[in-house]
PDB file of N, CA and C in Angstrom:
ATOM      1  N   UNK A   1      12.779  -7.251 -16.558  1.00  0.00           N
ATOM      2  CA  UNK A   1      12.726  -5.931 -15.966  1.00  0.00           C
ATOM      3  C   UNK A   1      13.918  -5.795 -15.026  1.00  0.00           C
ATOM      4  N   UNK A   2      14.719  -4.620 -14.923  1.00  0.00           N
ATOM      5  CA  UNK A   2      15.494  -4.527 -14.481  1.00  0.00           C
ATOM      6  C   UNK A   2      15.698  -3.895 -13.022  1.00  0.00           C
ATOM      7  N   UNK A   3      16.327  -3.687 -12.088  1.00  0.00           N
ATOM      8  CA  UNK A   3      16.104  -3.473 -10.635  1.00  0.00           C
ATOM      9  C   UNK A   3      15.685  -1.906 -10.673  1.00  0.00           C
ATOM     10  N   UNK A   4      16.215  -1.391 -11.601  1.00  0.00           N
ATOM     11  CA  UNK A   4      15.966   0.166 -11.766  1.00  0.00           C
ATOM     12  C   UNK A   4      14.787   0.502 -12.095  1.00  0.00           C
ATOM     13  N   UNK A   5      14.263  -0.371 -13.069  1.00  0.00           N
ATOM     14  CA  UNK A   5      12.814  -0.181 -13.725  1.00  0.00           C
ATOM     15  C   UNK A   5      11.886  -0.778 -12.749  1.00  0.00           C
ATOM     16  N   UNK A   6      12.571  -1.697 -11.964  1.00  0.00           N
ATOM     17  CA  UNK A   6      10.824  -2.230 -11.002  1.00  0.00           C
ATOM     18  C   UNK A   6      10.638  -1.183 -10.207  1.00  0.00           C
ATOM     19  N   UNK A   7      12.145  -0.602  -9.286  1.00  0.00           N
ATOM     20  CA  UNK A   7      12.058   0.442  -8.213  1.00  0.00           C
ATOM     21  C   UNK A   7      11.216   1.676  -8.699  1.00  0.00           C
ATOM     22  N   UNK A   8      11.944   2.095 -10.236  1.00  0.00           N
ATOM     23  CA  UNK A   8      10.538   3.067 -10.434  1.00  0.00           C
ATOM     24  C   UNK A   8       9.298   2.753 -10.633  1.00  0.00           C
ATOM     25  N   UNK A   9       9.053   1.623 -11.082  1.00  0.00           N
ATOM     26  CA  UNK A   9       7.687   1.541 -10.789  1.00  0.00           C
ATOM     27  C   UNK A   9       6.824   1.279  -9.474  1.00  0.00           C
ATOM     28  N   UNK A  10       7.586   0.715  -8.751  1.00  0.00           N
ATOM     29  CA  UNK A  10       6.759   0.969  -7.326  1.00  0.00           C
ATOM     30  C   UNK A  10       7.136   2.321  -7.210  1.00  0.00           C
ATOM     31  N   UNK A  11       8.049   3.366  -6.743  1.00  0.00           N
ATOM     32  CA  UNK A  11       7.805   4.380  -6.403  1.00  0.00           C
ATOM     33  C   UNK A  11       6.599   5.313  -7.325  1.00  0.00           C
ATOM     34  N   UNK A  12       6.674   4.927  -8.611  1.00  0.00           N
ATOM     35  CA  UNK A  12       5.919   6.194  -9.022  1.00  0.00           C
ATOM     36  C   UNK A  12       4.038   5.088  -8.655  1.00  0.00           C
ATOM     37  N   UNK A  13       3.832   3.801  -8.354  1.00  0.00           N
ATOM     38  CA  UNK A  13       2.858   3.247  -7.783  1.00  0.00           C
ATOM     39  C   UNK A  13       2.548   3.536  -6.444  1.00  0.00           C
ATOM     40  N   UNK A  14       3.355   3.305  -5.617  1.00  0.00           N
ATOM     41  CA  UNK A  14       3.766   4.417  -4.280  1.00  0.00           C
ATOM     42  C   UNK A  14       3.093   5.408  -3.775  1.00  0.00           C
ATOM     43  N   UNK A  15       3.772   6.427  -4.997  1.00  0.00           N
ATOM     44  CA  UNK A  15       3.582   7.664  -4.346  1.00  0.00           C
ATOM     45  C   UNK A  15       1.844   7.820  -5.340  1.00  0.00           C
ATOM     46  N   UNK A  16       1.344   7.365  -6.430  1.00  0.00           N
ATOM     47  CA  UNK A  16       0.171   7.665  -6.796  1.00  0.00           C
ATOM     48  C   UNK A  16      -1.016   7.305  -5.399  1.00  0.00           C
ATOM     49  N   UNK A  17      -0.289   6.111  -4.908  1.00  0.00           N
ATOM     50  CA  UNK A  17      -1.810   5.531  -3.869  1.00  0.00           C
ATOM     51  C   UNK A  17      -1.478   6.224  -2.634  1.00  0.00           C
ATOM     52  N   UNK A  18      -0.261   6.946  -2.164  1.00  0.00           N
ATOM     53  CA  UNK A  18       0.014   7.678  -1.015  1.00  0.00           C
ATOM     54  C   UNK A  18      -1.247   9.239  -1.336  1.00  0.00           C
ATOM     55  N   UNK A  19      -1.289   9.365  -2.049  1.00  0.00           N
ATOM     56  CA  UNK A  19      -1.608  10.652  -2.889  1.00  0.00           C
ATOM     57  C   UNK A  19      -3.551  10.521  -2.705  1.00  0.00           C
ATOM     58  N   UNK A  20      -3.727   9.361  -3.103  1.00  0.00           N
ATOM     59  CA  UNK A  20      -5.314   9.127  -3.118  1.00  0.00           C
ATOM     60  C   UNK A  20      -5.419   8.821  -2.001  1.00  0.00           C
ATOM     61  N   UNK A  21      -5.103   7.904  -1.184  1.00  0.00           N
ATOM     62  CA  UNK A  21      -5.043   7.263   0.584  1.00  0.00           C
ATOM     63  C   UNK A  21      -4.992   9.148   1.016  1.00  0.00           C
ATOM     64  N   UNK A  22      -4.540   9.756   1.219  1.00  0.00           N
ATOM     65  CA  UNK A  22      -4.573  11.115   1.619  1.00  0.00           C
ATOM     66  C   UNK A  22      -5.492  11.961   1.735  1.00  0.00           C
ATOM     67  N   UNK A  23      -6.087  11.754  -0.026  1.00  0.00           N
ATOM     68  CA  UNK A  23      -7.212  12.308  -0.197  1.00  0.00           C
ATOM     69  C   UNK A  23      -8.164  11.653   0.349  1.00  0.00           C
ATOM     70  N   UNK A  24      -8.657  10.199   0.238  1.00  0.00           N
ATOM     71  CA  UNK A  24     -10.043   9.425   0.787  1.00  0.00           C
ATOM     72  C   UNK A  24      -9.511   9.632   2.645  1.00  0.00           C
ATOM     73  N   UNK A  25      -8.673  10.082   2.987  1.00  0.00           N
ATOM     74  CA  UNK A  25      -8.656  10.525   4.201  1.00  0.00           C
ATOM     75  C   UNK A  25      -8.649  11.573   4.867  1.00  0.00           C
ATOM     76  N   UNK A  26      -8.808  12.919   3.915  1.00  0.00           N
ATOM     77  CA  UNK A  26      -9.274  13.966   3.961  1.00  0.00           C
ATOM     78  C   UNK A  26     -10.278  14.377   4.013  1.00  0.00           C
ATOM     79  N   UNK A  27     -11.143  13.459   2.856  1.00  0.00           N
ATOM     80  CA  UNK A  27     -12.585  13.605   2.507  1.00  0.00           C
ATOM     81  C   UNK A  27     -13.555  12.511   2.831  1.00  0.00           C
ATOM     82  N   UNK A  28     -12.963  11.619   3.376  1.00  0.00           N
ATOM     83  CA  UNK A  28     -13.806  10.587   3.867  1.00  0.00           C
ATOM     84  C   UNK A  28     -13.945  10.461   5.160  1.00  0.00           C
ATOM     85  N   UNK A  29     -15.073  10.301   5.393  1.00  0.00           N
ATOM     86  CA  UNK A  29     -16.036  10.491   6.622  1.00  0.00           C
ATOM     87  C   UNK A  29     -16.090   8.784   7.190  1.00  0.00           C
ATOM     88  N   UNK A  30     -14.549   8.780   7.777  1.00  0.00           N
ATOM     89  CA  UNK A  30     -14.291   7.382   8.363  1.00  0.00           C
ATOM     90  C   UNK A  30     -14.759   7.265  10.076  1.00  0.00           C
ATOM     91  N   UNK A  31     -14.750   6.287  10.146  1.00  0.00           N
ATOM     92  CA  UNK A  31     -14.465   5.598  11.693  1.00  0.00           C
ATOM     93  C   UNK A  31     -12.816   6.309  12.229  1.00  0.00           C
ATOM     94  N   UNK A  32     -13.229   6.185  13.060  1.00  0.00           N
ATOM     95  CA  UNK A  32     -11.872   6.779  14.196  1.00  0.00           C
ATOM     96  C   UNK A  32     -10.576   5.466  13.745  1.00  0.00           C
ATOM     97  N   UNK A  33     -11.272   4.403  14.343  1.00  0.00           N
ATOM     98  CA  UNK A  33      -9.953   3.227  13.698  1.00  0.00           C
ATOM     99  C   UNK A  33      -9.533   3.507  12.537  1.00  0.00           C
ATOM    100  N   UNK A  34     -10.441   3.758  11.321  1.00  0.00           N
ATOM    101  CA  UNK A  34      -9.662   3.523   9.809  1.00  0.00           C
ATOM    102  C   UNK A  34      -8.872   4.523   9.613  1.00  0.00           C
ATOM    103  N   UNK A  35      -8.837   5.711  10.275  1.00  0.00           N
ATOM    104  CA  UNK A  35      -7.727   6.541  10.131  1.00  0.00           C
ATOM    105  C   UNK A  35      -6.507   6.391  10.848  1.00  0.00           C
ATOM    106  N   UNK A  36      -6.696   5.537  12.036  1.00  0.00           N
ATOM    107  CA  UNK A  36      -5.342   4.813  12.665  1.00  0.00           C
ATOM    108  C   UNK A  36      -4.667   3.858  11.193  1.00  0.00           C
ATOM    109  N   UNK A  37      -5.351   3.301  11.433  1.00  0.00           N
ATOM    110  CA  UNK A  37      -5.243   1.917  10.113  1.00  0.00           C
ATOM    111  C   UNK A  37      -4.764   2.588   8.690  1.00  0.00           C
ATOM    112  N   UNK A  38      -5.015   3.742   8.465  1.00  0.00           N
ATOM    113  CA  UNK A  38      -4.629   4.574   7.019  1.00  0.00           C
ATOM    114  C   UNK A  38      -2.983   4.707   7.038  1.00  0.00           C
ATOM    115  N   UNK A  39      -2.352   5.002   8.404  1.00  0.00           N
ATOM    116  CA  UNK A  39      -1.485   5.359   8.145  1.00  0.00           C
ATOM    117  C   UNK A  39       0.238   4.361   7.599  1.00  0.00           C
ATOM    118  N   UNK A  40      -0.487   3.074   8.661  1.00  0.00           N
ATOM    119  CA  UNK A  40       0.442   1.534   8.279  1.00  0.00           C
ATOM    120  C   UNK A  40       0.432   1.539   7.305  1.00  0.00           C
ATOM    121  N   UNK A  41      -0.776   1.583   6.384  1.00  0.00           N
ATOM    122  CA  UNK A  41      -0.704   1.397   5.281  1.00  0.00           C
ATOM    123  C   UNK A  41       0.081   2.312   3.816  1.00  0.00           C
ATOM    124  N   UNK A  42      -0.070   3.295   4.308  1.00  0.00           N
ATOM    125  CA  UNK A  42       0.515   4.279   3.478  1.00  0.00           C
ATOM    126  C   UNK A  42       2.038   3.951   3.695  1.00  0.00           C
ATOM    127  N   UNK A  43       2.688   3.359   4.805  1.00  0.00           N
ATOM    128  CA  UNK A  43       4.033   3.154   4.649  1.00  0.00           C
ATOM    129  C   UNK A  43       4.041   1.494   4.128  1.00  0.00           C
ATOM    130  N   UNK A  44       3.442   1.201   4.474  1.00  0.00           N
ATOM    131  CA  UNK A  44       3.395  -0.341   3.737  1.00  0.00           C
ATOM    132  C   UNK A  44       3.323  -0.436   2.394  1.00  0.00           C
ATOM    133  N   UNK A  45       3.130   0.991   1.507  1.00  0.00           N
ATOM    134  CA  UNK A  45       3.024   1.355   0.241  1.00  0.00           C
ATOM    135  C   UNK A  45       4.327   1.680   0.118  1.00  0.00           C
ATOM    136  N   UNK A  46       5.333   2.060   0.554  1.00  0.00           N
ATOM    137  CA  UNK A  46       6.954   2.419   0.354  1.00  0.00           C
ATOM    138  C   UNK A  46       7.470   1.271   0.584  1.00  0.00           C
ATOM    139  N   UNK A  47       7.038   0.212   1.370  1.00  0.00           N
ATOM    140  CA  UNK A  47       7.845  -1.097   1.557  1.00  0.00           C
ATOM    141  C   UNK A  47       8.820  -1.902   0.719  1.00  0.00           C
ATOM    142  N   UNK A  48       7.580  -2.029  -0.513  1.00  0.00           N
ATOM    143  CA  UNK A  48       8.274  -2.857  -1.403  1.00  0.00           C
ATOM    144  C   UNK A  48       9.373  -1.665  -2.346  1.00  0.00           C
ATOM    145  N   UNK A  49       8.850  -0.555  -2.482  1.00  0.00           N
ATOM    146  CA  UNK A  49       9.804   0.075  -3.464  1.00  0.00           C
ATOM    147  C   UNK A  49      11.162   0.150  -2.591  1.00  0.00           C
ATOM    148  N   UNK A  50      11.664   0.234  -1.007  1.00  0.00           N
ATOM    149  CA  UNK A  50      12.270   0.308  -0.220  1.00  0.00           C
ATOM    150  C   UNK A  50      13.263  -1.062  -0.780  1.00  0.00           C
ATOM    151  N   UNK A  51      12.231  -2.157  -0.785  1.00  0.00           N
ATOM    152  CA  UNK A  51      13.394  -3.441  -0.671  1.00  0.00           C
ATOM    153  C   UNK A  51      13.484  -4.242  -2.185  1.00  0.00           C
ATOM    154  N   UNK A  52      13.141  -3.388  -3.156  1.00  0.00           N
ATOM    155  CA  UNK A  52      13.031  -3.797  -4.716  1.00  0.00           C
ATOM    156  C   UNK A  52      13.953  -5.119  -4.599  1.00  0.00           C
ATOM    157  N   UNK A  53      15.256  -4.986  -4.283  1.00  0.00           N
ATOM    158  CA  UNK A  53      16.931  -5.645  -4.304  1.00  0.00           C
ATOM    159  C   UNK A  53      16.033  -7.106  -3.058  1.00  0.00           C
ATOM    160  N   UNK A  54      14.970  -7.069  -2.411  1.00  0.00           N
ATOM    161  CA  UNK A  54      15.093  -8.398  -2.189  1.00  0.00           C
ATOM    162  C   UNK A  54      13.680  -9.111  -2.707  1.00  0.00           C
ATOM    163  N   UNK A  55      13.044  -8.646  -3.319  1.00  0.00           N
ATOM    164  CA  UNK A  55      12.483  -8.864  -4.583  1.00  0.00           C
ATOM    165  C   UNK A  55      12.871  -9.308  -5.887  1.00  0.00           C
ATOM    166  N   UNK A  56      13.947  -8.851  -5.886  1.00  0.00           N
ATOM    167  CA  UNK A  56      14.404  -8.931  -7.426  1.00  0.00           C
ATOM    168  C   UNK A  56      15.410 -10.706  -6.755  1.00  0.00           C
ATOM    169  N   UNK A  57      15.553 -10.962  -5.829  1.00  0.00           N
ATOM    170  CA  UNK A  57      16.169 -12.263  -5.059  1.00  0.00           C
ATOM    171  C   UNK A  57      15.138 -13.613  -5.214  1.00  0.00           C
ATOM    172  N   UNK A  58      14.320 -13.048  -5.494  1.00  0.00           N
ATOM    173  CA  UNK A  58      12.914 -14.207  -5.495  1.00  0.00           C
ATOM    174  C   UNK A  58      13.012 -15.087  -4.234  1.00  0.00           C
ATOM    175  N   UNK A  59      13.228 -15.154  -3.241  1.00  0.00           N
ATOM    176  CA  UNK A  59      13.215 -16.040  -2.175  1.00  0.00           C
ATOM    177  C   UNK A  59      11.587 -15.896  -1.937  1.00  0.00           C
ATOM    178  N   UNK A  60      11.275 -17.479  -1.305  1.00  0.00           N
ATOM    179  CA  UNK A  60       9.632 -17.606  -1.350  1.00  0.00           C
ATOM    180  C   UNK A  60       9.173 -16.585   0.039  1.00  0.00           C
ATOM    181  N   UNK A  61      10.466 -16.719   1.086  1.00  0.00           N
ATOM    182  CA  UNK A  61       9.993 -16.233   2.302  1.00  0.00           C
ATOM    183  C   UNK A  61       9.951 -14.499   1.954  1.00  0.00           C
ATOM    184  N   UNK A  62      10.602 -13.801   1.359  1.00  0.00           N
ATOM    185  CA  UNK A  62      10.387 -12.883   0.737  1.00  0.00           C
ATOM    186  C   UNK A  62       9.143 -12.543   0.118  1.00  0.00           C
ATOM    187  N   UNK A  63       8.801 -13.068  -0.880  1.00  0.00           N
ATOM    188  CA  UNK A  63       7.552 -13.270  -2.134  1.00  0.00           C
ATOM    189  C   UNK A  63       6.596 -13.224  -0.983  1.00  0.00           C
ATOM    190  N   UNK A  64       6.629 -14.108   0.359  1.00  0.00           N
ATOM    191  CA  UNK A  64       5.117 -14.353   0.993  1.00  0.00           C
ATOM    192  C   UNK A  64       5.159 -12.771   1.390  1.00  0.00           C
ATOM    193  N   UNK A  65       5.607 -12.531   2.198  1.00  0.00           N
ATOM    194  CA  UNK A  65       6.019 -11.164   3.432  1.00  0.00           C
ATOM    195  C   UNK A  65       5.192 -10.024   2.282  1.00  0.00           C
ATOM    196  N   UNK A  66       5.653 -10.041   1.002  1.00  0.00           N
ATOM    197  CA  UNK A  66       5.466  -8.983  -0.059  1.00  0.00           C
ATOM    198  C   UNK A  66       4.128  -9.412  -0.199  1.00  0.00           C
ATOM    199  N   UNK A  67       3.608 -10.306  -0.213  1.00  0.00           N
ATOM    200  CA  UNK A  67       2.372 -11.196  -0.676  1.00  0.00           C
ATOM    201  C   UNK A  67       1.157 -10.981   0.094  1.00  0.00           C
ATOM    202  N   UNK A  68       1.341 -11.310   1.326  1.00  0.00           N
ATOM    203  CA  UNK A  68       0.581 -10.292   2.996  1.00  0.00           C
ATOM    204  C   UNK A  68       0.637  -9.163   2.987  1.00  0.00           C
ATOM    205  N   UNK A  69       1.805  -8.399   2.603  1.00  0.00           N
ATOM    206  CA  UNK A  69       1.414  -7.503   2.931  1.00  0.00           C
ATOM    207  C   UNK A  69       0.612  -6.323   1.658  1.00  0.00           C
ATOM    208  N   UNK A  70       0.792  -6.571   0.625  1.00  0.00           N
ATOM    209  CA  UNK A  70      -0.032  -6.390  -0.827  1.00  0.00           C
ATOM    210  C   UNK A  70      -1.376  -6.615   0.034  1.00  0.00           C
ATOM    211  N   UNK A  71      -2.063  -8.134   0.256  1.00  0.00           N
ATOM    212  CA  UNK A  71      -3.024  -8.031   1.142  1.00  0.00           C
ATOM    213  C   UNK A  71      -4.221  -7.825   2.136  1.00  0.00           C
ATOM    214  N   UNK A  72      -2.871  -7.273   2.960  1.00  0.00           N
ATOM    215  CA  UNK A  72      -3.484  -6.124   4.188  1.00  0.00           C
ATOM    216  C   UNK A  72      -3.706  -5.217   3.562  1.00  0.00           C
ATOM    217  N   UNK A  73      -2.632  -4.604   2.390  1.00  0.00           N
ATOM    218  CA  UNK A  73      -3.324  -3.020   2.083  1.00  0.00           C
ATOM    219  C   UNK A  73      -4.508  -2.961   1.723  1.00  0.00           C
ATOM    220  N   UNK A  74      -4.716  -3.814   0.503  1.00  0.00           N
ATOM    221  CA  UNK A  74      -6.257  -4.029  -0.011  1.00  0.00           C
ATOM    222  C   UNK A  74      -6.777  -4.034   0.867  1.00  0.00           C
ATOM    223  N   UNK A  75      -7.046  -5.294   1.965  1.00  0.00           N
ATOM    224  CA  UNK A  75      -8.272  -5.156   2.868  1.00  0.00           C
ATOM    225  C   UNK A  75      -8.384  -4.047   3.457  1.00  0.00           C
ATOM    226  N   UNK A  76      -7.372  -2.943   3.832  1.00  0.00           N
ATOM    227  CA  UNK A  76      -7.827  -2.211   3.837  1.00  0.00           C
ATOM    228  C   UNK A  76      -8.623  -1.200   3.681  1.00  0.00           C
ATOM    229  N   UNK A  77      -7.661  -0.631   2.684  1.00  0.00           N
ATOM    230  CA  UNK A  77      -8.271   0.025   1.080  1.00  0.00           C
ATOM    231  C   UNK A  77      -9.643  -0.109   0.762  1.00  0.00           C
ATOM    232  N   UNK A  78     -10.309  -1.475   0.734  1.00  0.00           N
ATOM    233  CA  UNK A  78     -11.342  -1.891   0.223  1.00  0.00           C
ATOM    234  C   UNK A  78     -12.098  -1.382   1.802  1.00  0.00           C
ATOM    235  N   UNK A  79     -12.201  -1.758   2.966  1.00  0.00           N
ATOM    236  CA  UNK A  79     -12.604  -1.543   3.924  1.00  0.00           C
ATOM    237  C   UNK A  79     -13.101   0.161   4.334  1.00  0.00           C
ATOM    238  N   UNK A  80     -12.151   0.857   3.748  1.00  0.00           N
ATOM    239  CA  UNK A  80     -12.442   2.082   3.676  1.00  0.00           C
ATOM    240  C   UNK A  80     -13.424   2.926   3.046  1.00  0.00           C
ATOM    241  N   UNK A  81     -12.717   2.275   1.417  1.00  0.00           N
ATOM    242  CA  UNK A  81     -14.141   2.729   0.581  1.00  0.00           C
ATOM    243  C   UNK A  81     -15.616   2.252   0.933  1.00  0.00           C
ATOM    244  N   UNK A  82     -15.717   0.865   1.343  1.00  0.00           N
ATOM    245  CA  UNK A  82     -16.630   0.387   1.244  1.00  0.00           C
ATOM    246  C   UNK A  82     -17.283   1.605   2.956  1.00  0.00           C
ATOM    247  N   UNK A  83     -16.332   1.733   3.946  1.00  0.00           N
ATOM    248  CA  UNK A  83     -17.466   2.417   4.690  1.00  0.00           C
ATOM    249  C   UNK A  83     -17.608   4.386   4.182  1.00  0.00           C
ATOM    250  N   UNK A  84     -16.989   4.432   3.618  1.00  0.00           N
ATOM    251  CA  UNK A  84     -17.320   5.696   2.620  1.00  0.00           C
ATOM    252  C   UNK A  84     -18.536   5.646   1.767  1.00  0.00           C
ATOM    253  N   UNK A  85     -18.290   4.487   1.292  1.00  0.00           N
ATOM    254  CA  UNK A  85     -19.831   4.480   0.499  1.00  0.00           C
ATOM    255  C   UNK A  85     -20.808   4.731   1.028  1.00  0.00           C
ATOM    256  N   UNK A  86     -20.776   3.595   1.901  1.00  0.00           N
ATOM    257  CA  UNK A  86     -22.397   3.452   2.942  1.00  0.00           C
ATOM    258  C   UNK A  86     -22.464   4.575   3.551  1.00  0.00           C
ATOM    259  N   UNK A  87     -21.912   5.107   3.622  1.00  0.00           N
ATOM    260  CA  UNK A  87     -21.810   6.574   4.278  1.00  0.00           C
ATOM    261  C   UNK A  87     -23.034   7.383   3.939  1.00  0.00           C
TER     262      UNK A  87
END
């Protein structure tokens, strides 16, 4: 895969979960924190499409940083829905 083809695919991955994160934060009946917490994350979703070029470098200290922070979003993510549900 080439640097052009990964970058579009995180951006058009990107901007799909910027798009739903928006919506489950429109319509979801969160805690006061998880809407602080929504917003790191939504830029932590541009991160990697931002630094494709040190990705495409494979350095491990790289790979981890990308690796955490993939991560955090989930726990997020998951943290959210899950208090949406119980909702």
């Amino acid at each position: 895969m080439t640097l052009s083809q990964a970058r579009r695919n995180q951006l058009i991955i990107a901007g799909i979960s910027t798009v739903l994160l928006s919506i489950l934060w429109a319509v979801g009946d969160l805690p006061r924190s998880m809407y602080f917490a929504l917003v790191p994350v939504i830029v932590a979703l541009w991160i990697p499409a931002v630094l494709a070029h040190k990705q495409r470098e494979g350095s491990r200290s790289w790979n981890a940083f990308f690796a955490l922070l993939g991560i955090a979003v989930v726990a997020v993510v998951v943290r959210a829905v899950w208090l949406v549900g119980r909702g």
